[in-house]
PDB file of N, CA and C in Angstrom:
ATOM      1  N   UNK A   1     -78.647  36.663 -63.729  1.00  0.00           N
ATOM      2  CA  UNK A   1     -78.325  35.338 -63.232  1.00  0.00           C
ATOM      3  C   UNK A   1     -78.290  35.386 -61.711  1.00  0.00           C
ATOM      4  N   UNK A   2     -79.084  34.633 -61.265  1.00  0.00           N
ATOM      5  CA  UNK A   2     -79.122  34.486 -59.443  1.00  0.00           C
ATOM      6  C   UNK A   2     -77.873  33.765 -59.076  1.00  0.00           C
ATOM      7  N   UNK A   3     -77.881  34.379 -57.843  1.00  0.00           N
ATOM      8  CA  UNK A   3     -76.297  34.108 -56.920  1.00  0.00           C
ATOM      9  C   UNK A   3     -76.655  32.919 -55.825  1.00  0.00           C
ATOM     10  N   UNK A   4     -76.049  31.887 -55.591  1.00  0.00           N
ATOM     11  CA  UNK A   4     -76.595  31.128 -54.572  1.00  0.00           C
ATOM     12  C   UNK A   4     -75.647  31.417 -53.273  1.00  0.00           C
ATOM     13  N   UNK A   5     -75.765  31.440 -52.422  1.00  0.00           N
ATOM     14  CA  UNK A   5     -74.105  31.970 -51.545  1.00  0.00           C
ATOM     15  C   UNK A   5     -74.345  30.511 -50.631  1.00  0.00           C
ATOM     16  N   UNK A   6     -73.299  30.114 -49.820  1.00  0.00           N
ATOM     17  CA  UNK A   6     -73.112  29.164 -49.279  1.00  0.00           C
ATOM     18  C   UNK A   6     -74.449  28.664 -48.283  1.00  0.00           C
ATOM     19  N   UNK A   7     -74.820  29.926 -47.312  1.00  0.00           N
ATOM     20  CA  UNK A   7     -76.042  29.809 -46.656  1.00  0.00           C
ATOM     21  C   UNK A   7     -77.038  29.293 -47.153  1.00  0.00           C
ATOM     22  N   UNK A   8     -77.662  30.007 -48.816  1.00  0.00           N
ATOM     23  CA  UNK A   8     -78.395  29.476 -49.317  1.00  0.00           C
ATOM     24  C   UNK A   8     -78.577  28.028 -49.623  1.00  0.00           C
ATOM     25  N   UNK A   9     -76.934  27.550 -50.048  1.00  0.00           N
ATOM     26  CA  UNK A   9     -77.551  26.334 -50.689  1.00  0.00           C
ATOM     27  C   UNK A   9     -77.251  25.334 -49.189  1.00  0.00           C
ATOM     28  N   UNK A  10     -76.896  25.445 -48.274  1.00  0.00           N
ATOM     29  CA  UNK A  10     -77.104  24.743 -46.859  1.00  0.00           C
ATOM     30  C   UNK A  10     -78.635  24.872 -46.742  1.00  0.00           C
ATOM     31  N   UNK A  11     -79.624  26.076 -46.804  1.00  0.00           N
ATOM     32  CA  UNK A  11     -81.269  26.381 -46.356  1.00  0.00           C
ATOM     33  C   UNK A  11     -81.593  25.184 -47.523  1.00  0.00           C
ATOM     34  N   UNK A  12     -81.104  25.234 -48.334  1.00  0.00           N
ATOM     35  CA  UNK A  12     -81.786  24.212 -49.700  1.00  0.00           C
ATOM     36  C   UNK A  12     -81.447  22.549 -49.392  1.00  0.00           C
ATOM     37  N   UNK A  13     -80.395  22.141 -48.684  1.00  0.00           N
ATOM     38  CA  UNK A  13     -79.607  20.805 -48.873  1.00  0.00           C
ATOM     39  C   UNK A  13     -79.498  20.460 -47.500  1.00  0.00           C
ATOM     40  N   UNK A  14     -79.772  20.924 -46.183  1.00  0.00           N
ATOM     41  CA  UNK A  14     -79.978  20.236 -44.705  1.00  0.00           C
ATOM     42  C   UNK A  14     -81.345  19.715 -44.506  1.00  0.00           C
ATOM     43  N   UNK A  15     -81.028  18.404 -44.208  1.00  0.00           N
ATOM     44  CA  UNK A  15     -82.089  18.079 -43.583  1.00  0.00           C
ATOM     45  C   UNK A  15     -81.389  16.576 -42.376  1.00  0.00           C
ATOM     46  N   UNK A  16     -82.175  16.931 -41.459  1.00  0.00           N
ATOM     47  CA  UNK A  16     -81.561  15.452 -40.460  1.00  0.00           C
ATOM     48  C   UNK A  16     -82.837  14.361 -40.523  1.00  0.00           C
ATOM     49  N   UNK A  17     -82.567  13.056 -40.124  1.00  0.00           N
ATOM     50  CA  UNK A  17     -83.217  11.978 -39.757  1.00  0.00           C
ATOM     51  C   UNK A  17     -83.019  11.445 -38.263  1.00  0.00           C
ATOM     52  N   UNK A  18     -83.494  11.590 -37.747  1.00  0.00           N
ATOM     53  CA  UNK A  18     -84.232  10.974 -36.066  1.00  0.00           C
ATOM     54  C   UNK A  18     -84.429   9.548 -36.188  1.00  0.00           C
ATOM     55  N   UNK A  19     -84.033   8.855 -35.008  1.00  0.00           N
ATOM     56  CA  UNK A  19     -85.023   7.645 -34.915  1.00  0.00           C
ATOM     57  C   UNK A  19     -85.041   7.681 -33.290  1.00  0.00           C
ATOM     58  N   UNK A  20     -86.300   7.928 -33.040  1.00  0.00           N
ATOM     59  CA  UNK A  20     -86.787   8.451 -31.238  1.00  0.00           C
ATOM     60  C   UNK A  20     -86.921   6.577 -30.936  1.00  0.00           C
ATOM     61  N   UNK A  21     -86.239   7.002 -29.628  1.00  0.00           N
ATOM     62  CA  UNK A  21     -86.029   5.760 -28.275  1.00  0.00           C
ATOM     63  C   UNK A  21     -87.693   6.052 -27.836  1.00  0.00           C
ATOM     64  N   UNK A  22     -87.935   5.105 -27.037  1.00  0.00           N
ATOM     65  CA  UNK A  22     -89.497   4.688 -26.605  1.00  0.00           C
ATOM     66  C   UNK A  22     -89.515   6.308 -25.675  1.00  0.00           C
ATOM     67  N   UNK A  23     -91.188   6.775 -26.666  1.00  0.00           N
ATOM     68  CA  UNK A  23     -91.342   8.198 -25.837  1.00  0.00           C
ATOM     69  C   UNK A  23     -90.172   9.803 -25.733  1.00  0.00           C
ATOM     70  N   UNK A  24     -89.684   8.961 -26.367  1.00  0.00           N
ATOM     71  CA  UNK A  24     -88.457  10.607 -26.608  1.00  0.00           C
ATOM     72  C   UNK A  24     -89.135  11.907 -27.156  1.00  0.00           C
ATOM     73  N   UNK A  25     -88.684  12.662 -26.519  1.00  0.00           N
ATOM     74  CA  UNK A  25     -90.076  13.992 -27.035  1.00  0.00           C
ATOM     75  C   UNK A  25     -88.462  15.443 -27.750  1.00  0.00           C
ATOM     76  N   UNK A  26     -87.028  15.159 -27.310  1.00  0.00           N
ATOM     77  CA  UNK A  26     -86.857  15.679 -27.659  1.00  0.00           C
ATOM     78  C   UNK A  26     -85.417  15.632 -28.443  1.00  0.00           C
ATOM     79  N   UNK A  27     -85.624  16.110 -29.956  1.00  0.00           N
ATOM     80  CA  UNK A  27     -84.362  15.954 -30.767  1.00  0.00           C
ATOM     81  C   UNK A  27     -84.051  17.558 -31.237  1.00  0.00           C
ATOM     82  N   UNK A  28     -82.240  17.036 -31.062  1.00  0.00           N
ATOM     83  CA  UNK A  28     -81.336  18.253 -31.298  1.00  0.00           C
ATOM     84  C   UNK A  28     -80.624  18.134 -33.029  1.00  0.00           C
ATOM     85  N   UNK A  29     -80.810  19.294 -33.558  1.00  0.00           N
ATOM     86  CA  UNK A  29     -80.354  19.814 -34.627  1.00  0.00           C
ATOM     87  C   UNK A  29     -79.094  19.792 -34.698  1.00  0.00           C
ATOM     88  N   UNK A  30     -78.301  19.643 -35.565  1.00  0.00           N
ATOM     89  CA  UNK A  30     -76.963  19.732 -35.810  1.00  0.00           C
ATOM     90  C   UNK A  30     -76.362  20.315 -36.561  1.00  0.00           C
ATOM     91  N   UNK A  31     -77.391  20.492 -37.992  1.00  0.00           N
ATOM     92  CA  UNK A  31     -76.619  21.450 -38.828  1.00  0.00           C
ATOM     93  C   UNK A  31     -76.460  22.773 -38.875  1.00  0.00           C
ATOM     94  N   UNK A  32     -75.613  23.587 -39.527  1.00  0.00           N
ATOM     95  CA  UNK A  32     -75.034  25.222 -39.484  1.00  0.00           C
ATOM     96  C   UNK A  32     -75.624  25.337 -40.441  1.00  0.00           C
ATOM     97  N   UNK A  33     -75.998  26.525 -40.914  1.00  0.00           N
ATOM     98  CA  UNK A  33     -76.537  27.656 -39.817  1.00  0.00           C
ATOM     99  C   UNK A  33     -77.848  26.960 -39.370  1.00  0.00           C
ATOM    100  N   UNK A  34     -78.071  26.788 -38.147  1.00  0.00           N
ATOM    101  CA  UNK A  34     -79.397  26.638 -36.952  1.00  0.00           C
ATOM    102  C   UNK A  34     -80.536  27.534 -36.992  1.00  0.00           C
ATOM    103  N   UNK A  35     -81.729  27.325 -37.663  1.00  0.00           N
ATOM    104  CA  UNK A  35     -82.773  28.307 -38.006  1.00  0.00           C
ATOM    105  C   UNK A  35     -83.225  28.914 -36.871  1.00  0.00           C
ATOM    106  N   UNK A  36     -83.444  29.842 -37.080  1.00  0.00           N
ATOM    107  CA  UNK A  36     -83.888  30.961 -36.021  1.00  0.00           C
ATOM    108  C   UNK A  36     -85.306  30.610 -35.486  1.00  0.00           C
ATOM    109  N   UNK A  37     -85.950  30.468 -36.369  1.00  0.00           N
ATOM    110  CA  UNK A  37     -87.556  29.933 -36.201  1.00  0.00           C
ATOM    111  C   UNK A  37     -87.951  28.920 -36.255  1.00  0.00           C
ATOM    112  N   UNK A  38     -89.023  28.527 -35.757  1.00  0.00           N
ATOM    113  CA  UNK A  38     -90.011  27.364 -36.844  1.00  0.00           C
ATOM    114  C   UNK A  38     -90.643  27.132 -37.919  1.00  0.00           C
ATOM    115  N   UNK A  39     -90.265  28.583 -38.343  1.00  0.00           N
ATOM    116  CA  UNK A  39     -91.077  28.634 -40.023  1.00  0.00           C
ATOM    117  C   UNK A  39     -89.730  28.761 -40.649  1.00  0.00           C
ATOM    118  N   UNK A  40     -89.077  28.263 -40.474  1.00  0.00           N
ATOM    119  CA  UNK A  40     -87.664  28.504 -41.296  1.00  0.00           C
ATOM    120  C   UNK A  40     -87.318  26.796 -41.724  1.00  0.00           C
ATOM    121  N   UNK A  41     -88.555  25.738 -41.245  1.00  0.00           N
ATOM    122  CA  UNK A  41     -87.994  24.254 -41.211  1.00  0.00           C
ATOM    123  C   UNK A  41     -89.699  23.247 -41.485  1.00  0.00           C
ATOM    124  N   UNK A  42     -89.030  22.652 -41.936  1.00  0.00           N
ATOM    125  CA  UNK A  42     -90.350  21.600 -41.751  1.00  0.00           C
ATOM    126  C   UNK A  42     -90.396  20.133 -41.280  1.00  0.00           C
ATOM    127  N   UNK A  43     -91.310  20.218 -40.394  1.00  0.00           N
ATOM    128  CA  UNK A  43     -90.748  18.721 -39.318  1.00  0.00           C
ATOM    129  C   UNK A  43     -91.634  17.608 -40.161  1.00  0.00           C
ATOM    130  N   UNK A  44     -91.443  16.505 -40.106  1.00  0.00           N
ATOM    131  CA  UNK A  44     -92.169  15.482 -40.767  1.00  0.00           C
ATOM    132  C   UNK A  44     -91.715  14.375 -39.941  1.00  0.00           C
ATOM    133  N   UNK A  45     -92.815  13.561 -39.756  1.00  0.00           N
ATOM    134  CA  UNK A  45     -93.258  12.287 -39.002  1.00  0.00           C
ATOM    135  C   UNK A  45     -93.180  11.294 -39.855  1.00  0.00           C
ATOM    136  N   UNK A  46     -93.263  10.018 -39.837  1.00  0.00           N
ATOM    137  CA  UNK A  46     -92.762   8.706 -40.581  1.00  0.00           C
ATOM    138  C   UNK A  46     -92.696   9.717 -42.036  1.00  0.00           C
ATOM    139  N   UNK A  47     -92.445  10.483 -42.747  1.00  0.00           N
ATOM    140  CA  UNK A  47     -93.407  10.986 -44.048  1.00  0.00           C
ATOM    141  C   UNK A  47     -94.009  11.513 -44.205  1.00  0.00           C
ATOM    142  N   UNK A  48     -94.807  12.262 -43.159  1.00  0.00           N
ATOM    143  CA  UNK A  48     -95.876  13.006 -43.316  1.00  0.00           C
ATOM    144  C   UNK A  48     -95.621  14.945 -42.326  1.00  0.00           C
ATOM    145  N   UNK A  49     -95.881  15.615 -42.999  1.00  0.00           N
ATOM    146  CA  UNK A  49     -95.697  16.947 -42.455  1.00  0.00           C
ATOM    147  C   UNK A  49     -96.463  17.239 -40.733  1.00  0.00           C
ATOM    148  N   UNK A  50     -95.886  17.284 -40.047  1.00  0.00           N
ATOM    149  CA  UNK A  50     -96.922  18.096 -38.864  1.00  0.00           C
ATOM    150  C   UNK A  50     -97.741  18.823 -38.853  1.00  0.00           C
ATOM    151  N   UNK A  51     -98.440  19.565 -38.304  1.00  0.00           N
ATOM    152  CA  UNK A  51     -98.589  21.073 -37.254  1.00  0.00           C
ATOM    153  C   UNK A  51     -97.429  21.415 -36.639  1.00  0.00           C
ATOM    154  N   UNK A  52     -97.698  22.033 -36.501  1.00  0.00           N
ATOM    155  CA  UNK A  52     -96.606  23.035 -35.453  1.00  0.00           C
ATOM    156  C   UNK A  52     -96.620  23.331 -34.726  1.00  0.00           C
ATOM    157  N   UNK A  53     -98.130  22.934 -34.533  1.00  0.00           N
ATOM    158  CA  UNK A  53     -98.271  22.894 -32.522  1.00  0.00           C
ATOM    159  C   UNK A  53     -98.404  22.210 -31.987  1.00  0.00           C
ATOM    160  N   UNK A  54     -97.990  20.702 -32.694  1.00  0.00           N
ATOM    161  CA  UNK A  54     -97.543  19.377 -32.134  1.00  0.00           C
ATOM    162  C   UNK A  54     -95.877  20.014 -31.342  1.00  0.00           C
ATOM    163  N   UNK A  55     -95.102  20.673 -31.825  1.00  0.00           N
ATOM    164  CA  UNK A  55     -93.592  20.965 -31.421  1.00  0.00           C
ATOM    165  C   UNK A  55     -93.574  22.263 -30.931  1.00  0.00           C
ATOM    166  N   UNK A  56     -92.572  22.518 -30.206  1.00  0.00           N
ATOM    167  CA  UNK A  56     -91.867  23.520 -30.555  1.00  0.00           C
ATOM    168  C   UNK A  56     -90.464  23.846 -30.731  1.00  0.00           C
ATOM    169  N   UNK A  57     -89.959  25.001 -30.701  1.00  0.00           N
ATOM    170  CA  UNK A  57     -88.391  25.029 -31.291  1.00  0.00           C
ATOM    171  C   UNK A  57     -87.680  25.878 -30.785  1.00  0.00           C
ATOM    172  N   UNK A  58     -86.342  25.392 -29.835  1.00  0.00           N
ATOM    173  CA  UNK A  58     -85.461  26.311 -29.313  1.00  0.00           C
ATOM    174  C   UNK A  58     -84.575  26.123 -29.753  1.00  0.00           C
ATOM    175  N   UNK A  59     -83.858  26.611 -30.592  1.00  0.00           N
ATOM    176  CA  UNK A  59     -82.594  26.010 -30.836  1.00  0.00           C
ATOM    177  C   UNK A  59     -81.373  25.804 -29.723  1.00  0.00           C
ATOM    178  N   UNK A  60     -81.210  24.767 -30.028  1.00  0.00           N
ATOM    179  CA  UNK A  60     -81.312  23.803 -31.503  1.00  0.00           C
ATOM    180  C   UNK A  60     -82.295  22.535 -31.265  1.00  0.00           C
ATOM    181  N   UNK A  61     -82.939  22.338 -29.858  1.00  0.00           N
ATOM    182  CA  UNK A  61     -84.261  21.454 -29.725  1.00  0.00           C
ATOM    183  C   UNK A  61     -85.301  22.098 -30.428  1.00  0.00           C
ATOM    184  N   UNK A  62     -85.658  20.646 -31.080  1.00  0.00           N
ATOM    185  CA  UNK A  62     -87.144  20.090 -31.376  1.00  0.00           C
ATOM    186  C   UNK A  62     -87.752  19.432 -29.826  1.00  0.00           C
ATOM    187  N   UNK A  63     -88.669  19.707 -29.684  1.00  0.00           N
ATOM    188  CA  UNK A  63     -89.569  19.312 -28.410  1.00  0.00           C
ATOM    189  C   UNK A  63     -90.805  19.182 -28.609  1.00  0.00           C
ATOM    190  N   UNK A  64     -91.728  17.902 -28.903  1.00  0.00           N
ATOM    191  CA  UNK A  64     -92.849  17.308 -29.072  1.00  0.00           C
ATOM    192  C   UNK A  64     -93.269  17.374 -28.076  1.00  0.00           C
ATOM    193  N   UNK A  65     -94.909  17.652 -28.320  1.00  0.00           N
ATOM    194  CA  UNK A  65     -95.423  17.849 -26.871  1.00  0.00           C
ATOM    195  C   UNK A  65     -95.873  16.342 -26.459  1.00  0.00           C
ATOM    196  N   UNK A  66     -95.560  15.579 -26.919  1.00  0.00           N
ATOM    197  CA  UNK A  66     -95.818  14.044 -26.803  1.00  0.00           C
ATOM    198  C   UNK A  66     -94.828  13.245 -27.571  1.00  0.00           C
ATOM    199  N   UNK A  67     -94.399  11.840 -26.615  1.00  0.00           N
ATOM    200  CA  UNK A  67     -93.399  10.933 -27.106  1.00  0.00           C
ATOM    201  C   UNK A  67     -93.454  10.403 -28.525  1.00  0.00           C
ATOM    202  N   UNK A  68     -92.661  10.481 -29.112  1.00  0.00           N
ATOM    203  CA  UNK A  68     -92.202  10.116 -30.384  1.00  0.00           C
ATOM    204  C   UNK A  68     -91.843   8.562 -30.283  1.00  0.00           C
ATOM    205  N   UNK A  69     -92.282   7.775 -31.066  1.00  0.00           N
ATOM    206  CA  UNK A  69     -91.617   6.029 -31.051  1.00  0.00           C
ATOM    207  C   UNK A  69     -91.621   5.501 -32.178  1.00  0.00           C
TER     208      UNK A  69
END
């Protein structure tokens, strides 16, 4: 029987919603634990998945290389 530990089910159950001001290129993360990477997350636009080299990721910024509206 698999163990879920708290971390896990936070990696399974975070996700945030944005709504970017005219041209905003950059949104901050809020939830614990803060992924280390960019392959640890998946960014999505109205619905639809990115690239990943539309962004990049410092935590805890998201930074589009172009304004978001």
């Amino acid at each position: 029987m698999g163990f879920i530990t708290q971390t896990h089910y936070q990696y399974y159950n975070n996700s945030e919603e944005f709504t970017a001001t005219a041209n905003q290129t950059v949104f901050a993360l809020t939830f614990d634990p803060q992924p280390s990477a960019e392959s640890e997350f998946i960014v999505r636009v109205n619905g639809s998945e990115i690239d990943d080299n539309l962004y990049t990721y410092s935590s805890p910024n998201i930074t589009f290389s172009s304004g978001r509206t």
